[in-house]
N, C-alpha and C. Protein backbone atom coordinates (compact mmCIF):
# COMPACT_ATOMS: atom_id res chain seq x y z
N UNK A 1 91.65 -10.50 116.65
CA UNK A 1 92.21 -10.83 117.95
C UNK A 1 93.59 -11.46 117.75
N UNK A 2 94.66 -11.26 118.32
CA UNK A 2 95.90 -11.44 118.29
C UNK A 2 95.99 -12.29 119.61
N UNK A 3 97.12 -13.35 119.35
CA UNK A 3 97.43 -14.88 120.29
C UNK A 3 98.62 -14.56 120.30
N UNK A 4 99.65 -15.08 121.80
CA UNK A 4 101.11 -15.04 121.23
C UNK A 4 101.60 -15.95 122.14
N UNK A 5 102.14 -16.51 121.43
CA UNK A 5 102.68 -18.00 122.06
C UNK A 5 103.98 -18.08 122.35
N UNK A 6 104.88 -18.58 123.43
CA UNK A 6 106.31 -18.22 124.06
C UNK A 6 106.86 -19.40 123.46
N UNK A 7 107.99 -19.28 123.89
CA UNK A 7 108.98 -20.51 123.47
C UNK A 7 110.21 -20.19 123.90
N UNK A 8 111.20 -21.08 124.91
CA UNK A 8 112.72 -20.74 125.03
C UNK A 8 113.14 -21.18 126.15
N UNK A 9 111.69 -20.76 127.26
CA UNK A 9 112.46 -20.87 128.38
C UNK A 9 112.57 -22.04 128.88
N UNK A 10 113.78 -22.05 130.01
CA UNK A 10 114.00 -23.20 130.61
C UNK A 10 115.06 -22.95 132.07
N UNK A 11 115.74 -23.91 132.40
CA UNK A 11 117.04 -23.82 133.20
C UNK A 11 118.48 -23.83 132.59
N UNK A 12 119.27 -22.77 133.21
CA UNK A 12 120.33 -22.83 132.75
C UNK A 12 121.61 -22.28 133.60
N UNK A 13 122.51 -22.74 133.47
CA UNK A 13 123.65 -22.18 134.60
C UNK A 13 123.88 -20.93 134.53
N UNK A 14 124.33 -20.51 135.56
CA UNK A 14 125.18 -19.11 134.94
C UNK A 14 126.51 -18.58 134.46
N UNK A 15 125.89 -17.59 133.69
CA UNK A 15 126.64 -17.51 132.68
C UNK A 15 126.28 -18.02 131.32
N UNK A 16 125.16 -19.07 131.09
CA UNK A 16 125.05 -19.73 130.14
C UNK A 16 124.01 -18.60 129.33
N UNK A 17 123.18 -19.50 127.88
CA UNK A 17 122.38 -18.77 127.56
C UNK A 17 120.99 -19.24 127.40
N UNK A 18 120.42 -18.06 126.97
CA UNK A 18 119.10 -18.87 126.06
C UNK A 18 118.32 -17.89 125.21
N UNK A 19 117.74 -18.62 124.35
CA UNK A 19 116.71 -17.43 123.41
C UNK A 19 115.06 -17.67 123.39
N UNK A 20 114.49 -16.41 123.67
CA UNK A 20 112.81 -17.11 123.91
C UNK A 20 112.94 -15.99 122.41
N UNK A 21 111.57 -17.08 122.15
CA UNK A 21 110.18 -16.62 120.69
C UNK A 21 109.05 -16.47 121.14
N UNK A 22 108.74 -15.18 120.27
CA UNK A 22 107.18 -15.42 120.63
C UNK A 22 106.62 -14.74 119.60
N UNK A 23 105.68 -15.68 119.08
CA UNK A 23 104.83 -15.72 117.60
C UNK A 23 103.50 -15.07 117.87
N UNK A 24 103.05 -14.09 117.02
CA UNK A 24 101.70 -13.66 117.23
C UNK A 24 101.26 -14.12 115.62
N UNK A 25 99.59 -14.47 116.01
CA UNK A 25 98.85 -15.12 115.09
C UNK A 25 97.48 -14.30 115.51
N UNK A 26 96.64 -14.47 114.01
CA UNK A 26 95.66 -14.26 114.42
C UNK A 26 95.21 -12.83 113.70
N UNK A 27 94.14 -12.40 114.07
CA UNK A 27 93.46 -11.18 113.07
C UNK A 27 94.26 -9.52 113.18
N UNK A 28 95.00 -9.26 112.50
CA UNK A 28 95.43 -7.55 112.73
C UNK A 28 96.00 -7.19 111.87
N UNK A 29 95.98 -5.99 111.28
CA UNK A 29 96.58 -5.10 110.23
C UNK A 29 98.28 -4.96 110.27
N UNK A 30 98.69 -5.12 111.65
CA UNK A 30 100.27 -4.73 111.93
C UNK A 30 100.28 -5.29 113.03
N UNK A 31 101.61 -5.46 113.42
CA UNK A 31 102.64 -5.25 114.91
C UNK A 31 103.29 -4.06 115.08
N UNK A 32 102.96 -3.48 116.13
CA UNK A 32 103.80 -1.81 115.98
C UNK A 32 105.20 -2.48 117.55
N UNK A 33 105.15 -1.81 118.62
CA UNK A 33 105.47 -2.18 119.59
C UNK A 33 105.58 -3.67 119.76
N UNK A 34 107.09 -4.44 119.47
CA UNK A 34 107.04 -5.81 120.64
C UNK A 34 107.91 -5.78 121.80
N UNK A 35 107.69 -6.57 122.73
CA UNK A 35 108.74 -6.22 123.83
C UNK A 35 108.46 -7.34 124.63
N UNK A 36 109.52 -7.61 125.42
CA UNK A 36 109.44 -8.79 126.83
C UNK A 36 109.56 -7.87 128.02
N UNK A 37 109.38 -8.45 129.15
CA UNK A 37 108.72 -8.19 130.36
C UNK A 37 109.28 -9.13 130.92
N UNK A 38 109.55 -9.14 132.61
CA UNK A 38 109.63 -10.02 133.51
C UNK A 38 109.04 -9.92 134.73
N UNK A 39 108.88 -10.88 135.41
CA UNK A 39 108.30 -10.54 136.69
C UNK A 39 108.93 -11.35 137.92
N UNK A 40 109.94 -11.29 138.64
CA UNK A 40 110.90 -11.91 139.85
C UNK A 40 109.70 -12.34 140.95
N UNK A 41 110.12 -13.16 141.46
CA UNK A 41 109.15 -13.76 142.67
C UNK A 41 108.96 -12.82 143.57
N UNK A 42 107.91 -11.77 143.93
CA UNK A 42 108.08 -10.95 144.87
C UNK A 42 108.45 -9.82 144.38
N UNK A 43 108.71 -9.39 142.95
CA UNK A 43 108.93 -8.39 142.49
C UNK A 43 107.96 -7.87 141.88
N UNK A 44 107.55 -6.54 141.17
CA UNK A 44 106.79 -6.27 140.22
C UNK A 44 107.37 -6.65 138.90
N UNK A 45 106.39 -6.39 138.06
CA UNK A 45 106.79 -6.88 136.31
C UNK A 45 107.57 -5.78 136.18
N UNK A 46 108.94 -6.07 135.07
CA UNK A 46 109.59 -4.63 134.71
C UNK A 46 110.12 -5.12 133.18
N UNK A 47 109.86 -4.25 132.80
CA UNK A 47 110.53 -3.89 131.02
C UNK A 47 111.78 -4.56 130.89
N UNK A 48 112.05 -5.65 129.63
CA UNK A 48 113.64 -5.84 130.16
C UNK A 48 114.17 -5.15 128.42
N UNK A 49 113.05 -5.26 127.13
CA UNK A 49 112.99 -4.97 126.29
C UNK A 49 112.67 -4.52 125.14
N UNK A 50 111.98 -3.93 124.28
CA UNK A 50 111.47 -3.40 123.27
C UNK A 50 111.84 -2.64 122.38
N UNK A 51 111.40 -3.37 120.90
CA UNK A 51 111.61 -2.60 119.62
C UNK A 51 110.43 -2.63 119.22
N UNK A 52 110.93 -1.50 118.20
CA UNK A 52 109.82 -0.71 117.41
C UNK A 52 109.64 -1.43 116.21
N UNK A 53 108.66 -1.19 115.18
CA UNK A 53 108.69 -1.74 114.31
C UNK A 53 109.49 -1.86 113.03
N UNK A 54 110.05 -0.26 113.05
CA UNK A 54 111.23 0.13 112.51
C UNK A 54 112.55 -0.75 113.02
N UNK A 55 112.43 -1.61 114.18
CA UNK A 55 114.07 -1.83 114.21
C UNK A 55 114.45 -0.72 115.55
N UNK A 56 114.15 0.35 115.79
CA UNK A 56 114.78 0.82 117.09
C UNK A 56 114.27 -0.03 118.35
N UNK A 57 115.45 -0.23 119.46
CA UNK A 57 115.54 -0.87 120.21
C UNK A 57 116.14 -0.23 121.74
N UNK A 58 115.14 -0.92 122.59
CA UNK A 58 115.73 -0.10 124.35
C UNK A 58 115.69 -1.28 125.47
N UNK A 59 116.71 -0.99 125.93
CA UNK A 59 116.96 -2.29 126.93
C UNK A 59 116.96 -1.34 128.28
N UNK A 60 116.18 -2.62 129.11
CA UNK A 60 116.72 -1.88 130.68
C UNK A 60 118.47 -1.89 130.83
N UNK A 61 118.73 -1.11 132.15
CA UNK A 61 120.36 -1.06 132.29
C UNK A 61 120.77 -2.93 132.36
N UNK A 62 119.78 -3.12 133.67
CA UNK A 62 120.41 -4.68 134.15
C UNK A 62 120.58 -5.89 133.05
N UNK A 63 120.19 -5.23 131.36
CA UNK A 63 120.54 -6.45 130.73
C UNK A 63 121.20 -6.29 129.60
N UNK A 64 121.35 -4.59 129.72
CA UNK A 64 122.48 -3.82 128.28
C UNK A 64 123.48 -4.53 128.33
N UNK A 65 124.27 -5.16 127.03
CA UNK A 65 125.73 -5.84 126.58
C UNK A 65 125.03 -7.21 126.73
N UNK A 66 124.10 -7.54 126.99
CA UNK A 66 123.84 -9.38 127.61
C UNK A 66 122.61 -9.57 127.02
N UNK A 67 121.94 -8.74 126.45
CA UNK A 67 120.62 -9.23 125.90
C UNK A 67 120.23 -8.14 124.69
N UNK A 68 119.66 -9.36 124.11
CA UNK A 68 119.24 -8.51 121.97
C UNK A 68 118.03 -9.16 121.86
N UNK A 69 117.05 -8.20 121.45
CA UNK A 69 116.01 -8.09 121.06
C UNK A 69 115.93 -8.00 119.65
N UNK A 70 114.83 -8.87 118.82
CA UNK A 70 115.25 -8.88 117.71
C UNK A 70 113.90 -9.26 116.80
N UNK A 71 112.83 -8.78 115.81
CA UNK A 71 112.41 -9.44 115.12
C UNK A 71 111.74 -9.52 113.53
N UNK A 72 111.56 -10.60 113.57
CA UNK A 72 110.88 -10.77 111.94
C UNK A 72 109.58 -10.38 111.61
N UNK A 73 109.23 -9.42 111.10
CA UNK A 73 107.63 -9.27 110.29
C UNK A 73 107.41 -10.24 109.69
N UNK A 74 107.98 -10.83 108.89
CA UNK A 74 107.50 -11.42 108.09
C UNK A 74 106.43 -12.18 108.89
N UNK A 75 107.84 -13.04 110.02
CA UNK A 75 107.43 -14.00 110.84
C UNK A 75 106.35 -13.12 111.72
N UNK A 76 105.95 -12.16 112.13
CA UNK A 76 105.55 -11.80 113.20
C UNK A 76 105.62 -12.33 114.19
N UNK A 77 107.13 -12.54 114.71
CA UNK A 77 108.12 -13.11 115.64
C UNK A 77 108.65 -12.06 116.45
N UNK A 78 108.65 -11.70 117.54
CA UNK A 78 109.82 -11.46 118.46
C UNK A 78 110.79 -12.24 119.33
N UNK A 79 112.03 -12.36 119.13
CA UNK A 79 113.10 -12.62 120.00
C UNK A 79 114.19 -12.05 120.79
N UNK A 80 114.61 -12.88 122.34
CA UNK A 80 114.74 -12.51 122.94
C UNK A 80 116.78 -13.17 123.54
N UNK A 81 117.87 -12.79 122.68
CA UNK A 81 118.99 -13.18 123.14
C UNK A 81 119.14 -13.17 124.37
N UNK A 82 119.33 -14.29 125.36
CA UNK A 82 120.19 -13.56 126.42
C UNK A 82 121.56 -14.42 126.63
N UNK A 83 122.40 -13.68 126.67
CA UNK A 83 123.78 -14.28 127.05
C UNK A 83 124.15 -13.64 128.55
N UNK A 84 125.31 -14.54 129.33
CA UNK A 84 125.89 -14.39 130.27
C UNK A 84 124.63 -14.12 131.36
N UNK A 85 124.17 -15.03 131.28
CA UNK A 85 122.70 -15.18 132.40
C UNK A 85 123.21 -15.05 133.70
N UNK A 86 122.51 -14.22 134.74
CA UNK A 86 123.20 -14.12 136.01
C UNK A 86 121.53 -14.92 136.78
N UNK A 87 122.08 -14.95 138.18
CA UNK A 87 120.94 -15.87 138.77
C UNK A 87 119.78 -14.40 139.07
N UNK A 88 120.07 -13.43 138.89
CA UNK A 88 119.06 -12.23 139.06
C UNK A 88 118.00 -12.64 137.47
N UNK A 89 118.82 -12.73 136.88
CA UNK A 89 117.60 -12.64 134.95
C UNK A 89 116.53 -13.70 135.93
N UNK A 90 116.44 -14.81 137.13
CA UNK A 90 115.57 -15.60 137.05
C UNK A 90 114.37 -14.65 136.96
N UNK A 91 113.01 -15.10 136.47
CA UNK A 91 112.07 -14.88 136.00
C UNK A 91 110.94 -15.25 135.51
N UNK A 92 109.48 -14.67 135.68
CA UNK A 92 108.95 -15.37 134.16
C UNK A 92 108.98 -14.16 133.28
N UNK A 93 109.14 -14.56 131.93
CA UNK A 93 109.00 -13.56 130.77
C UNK A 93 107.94 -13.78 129.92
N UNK A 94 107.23 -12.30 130.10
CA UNK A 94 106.38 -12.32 129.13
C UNK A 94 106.48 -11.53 128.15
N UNK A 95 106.21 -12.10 126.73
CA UNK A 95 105.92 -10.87 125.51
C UNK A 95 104.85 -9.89 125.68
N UNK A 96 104.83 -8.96 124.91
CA UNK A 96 104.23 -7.78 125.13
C UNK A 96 104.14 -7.15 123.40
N UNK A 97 102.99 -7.24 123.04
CA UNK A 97 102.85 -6.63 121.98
C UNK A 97 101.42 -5.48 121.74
N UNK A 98 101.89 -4.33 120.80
CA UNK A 98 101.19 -3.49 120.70
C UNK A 98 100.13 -3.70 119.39
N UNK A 99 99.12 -4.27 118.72
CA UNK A 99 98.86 -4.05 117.53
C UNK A 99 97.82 -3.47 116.71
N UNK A 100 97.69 -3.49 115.50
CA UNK A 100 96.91 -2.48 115.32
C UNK A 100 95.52 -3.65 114.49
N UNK A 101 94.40 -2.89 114.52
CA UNK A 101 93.50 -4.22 113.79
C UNK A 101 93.39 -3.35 112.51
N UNK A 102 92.89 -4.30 111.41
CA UNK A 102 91.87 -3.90 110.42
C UNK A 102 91.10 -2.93 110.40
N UNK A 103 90.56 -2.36 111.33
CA UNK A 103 89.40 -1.19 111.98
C UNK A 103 90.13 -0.21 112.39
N UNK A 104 91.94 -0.23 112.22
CA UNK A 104 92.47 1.12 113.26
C UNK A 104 92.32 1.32 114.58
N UNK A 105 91.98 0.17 115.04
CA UNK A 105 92.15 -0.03 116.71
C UNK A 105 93.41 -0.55 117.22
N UNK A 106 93.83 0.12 118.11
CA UNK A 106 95.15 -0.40 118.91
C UNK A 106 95.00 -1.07 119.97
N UNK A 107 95.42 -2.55 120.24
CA UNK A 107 95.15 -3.20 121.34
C UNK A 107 96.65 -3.55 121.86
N UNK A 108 96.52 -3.82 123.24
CA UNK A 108 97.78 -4.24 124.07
C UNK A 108 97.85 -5.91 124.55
N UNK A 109 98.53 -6.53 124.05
CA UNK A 109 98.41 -8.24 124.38
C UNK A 109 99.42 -8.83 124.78
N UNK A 110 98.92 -9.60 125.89
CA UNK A 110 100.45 -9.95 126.56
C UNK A 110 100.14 -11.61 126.47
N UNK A 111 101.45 -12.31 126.70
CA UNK A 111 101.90 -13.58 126.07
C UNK A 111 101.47 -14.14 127.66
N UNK A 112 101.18 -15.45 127.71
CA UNK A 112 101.09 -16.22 129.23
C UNK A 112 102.63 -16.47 129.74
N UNK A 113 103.69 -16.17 129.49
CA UNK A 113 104.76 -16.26 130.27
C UNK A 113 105.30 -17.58 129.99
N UNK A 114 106.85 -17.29 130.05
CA UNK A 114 107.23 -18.62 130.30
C UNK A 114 108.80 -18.01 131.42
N UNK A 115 109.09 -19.43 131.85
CA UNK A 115 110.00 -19.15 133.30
C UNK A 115 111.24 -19.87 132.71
N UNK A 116 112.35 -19.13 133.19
CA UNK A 116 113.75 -18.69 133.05
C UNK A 116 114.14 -18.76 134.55
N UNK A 117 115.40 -19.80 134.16
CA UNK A 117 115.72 -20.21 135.98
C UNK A 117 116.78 -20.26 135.93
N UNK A 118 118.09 -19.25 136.33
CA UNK A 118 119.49 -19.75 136.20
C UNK A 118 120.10 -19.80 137.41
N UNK A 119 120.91 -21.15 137.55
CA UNK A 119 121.36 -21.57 138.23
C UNK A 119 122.37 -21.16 138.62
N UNK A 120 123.29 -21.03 140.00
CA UNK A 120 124.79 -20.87 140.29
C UNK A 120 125.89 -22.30 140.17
């Protein structure tokens, strides 16, 4: 069973920045798929990011040039750059990971969120 714990968010002006983590622990053979997610007050959840395990990487349009996705195996870490925060990024963000167990089972696990609030 795979856990993944957030870290980053907070308040911040705009324009400013911030970087969320999110650590998976716990029983599995790999991390294939990591990615963040958001969900706007009144919005549905939407993709803002994801790489592969290889290193390939896809951003939605609304955060291409302003946000890098980025992470460590070793760490079985994903991170989440964002620069030039507009008051739209507000959010909560959740991680999103794909992994694989010991047994060759693929499970989908998502992080409890953390909230991203930028200010004007």
């Amino acid at each position: 069973q795979v856990h993944l714990v957030e870290s980053g968010g907070g308040l911040v002006q705009a324009g400013g920045s911030l970087r969320l983590s999110c650590a998976a622990s716990g029983t599995f053979l790999r991390l294939n798929d990591m990615g963040w997610y958001r969900q706007a007050p009144g919005k549905q959840r939407e993709s803002v990011a994801v790489i592969k395990r290889g290193g390939l990487t896809n951003y939605a349009d609304s955060v291409k040039g302003r946000f890098t996705i980025s992470r460590d195996n070793a760490k079985n870490t994903v991170y989440l750059q964002m620069n030039n925060l507009k008051r739209e990024d507000t959010a909560v963000y959740y991680c999103h990971v794909y992994d694989e167990s010991p047994s060759q089972e693929y499970h989908e696990i998502w992080g409890q969120g953390t909230l991203v609030t930028v200010s004007s």
